[in-house]
N, C-alpha and C. Protein backbone atom coordinates (compact mmCIF):
# COMPACT_ATOMS: atom_id res chain seq x y z
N UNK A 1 0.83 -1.18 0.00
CA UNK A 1 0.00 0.00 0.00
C UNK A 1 0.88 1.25 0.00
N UNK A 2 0.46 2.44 -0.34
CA UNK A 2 1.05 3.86 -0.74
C UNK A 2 0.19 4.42 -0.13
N UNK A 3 0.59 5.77 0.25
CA UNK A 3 -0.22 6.86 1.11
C UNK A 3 -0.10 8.12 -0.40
N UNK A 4 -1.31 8.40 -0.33
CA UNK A 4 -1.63 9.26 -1.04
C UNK A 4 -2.52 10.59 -0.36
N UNK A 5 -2.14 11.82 -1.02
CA UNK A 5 -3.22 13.33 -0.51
C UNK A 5 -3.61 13.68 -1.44
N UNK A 6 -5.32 13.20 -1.82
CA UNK A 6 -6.17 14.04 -2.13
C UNK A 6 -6.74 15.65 -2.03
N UNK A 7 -6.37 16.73 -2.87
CA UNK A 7 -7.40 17.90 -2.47
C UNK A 7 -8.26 18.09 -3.99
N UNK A 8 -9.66 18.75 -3.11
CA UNK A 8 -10.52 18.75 -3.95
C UNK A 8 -11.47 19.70 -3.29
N UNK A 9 -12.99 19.58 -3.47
CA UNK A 9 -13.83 20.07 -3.43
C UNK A 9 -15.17 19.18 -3.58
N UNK A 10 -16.10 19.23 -2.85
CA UNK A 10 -17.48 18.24 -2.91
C UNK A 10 -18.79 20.03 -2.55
N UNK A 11 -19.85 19.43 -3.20
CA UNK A 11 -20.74 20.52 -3.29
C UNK A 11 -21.78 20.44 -1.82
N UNK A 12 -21.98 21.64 -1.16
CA UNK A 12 -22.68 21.78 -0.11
C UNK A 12 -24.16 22.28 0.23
N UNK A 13 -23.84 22.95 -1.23
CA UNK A 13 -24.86 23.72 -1.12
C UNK A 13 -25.52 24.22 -2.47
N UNK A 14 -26.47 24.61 -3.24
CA UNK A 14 -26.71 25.15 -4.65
C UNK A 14 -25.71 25.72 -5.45
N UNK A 15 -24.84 26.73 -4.64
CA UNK A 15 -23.55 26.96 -5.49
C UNK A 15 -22.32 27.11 -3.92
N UNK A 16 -22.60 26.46 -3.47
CA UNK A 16 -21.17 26.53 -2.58
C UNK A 16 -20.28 25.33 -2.31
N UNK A 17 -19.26 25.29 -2.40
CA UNK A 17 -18.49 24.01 -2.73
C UNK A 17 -17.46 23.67 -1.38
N UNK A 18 -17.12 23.06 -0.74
CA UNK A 18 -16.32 22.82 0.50
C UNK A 18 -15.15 22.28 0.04
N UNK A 19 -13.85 22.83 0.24
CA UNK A 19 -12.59 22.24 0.19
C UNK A 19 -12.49 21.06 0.91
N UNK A 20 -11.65 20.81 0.71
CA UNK A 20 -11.03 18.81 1.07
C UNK A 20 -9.27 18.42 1.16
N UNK A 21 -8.94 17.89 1.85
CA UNK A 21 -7.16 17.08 1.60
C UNK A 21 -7.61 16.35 2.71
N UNK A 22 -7.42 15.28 2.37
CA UNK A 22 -7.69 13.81 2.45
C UNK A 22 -6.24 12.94 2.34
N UNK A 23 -6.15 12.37 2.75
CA UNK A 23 -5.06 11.20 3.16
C UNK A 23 -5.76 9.72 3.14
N UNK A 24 -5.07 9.21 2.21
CA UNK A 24 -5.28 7.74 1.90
C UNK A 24 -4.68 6.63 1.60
N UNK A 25 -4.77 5.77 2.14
CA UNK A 25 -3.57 4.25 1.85
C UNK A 25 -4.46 3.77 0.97
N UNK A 26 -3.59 3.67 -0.70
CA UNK A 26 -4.57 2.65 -1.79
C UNK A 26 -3.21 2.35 -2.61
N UNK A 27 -3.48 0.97 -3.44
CA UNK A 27 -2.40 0.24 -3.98
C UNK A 27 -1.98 1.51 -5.26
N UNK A 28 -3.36 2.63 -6.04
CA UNK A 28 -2.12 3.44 -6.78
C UNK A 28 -3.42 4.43 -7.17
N UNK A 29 -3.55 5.47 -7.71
CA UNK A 29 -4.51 6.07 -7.91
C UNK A 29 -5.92 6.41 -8.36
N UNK A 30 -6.43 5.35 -9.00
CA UNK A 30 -7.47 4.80 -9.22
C UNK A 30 -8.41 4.09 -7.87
N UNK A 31 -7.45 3.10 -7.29
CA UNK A 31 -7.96 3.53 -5.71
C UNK A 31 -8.59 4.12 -4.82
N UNK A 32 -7.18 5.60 -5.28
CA UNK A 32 -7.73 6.80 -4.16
C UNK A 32 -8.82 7.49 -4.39
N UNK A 33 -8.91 7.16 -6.12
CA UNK A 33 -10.66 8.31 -6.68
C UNK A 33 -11.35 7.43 -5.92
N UNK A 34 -11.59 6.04 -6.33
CA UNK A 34 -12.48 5.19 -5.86
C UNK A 34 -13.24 5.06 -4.32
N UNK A 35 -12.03 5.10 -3.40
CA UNK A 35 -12.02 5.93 -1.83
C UNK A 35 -12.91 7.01 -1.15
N UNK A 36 -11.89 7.94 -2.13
CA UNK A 36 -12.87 9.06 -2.33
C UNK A 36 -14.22 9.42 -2.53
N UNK A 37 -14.41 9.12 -3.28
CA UNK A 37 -16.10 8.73 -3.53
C UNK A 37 -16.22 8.12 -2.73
N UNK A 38 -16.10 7.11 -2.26
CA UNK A 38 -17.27 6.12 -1.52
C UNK A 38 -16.83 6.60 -0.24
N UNK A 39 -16.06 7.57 0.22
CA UNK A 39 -15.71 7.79 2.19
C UNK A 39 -16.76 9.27 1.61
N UNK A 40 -16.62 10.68 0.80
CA UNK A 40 -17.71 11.27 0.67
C UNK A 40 -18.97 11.05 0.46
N UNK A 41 -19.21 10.99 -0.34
CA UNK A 41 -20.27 10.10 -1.07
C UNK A 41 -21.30 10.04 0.09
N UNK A 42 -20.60 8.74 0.88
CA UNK A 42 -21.45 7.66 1.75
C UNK A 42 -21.78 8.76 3.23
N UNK A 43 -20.21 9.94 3.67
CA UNK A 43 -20.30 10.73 4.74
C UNK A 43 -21.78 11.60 4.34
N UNK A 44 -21.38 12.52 3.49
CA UNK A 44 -22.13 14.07 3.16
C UNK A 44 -23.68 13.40 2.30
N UNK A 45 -23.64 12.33 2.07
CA UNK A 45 -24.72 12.22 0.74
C UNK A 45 -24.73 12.32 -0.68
N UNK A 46 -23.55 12.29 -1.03
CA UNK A 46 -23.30 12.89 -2.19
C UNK A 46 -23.49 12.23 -3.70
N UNK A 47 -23.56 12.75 -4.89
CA UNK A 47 -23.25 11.91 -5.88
C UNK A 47 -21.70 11.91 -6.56
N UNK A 48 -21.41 11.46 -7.15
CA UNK A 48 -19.99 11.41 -7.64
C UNK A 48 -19.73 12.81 -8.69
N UNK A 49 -21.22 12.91 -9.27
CA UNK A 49 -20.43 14.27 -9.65
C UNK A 49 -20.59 15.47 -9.61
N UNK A 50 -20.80 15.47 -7.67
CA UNK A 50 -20.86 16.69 -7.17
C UNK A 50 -19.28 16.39 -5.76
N UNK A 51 -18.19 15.33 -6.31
CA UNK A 51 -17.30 15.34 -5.79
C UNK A 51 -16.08 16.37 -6.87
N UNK A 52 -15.08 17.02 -6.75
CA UNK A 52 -14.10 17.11 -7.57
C UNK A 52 -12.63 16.76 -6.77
N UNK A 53 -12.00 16.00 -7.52
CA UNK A 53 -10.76 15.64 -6.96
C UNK A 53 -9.97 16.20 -7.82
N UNK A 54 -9.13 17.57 -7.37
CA UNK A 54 -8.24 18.61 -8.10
C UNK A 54 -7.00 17.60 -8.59
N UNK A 55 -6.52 17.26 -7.39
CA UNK A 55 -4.59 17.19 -7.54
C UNK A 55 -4.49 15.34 -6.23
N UNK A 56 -4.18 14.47 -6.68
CA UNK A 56 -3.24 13.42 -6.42
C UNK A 56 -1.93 13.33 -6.20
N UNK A 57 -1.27 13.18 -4.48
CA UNK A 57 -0.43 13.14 -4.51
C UNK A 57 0.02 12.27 -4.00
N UNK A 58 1.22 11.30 -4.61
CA UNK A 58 1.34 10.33 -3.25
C UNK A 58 2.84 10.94 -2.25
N UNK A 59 2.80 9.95 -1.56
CA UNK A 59 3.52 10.93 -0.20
C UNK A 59 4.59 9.97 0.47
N UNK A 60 5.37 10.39 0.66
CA UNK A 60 6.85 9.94 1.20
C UNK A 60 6.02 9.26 2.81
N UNK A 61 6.94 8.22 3.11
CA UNK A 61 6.07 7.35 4.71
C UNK A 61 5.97 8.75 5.84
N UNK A 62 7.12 9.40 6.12
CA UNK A 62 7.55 10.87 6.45
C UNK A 62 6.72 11.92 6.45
N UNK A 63 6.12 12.20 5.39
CA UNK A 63 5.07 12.97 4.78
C UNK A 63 3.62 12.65 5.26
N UNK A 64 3.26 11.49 5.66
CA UNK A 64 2.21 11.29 6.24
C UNK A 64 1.61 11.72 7.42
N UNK A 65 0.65 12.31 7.82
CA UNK A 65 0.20 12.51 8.92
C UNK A 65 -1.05 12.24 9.79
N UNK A 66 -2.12 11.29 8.86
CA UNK A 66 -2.93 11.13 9.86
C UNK A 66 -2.69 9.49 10.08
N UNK A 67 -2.46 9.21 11.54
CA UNK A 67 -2.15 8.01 11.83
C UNK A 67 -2.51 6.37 11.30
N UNK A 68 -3.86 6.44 11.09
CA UNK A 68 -4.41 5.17 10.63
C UNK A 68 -3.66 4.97 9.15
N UNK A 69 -3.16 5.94 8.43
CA UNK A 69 -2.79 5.87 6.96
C UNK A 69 -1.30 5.11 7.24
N UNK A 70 -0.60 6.16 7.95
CA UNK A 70 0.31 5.83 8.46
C UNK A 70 1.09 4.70 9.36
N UNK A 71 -0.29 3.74 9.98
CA UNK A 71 -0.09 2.47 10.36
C UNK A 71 -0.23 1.64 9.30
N UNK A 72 -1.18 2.00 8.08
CA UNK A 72 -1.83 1.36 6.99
C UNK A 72 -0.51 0.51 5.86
N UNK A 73 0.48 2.10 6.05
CA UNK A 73 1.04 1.79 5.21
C UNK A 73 3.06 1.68 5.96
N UNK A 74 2.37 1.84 7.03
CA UNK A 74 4.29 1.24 7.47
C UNK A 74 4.98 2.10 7.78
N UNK A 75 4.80 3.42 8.22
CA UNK A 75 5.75 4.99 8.42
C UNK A 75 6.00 4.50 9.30
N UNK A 76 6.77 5.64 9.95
CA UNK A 76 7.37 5.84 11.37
C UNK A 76 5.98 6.81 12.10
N UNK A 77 6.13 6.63 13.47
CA UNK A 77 5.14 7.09 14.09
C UNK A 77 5.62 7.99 15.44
C-alpha cells in the first residue's frame, strides 16, 4: 500500500463548494478516486459528480500525517 493526498472540493450547497485534503492508503490512484467517492459520497450524501478531486499526490512514509494511513502503510510514528 502507498499513502496518497487528495485535495478537492465536494458541493454543499446550490452553489457553494467545500474544500477537502484527504489522506489515503490505496495500492495506486485509481484507488484513491475510488475511496474518495465512496468515504464522501457515503459521509455528506453525495453523488460522484458533485465530488471534484483537483490534484493526487502520493507521499513519502515521512510525509504522512494522519495516523491510521500511516499504520496502513508502514511509516514511522
Amino acid at each position: 500500500m502507498k499513502a496518497f493526498r487528495a485535495i478537492g472540493s465536494f458541493k454543499t450547497g446550490k452553489f457553494t463548494w467545500q474544500k477537502y485534503s484527504i489522506e489515503v492508503a490505496a495500492k495506486d490512484e485509481a484507488g484513491v478516486t475510488e475511496k474518495i467517492f465512496s468515504d464522501l459520497g457515503s459521509r455528506h450524501k453525495l453523488k460522484r459528480s458533485e465530488i471534484r478531486i483537483d490534484e493526487i499526490k502520493a507521499l513519502k512514509a515521512d510525509e504522512v500525517e494522519d495516523l491510521v494511513v500511516q499504520h496502513i502503510v508502514g511509516g514511522s510514528q
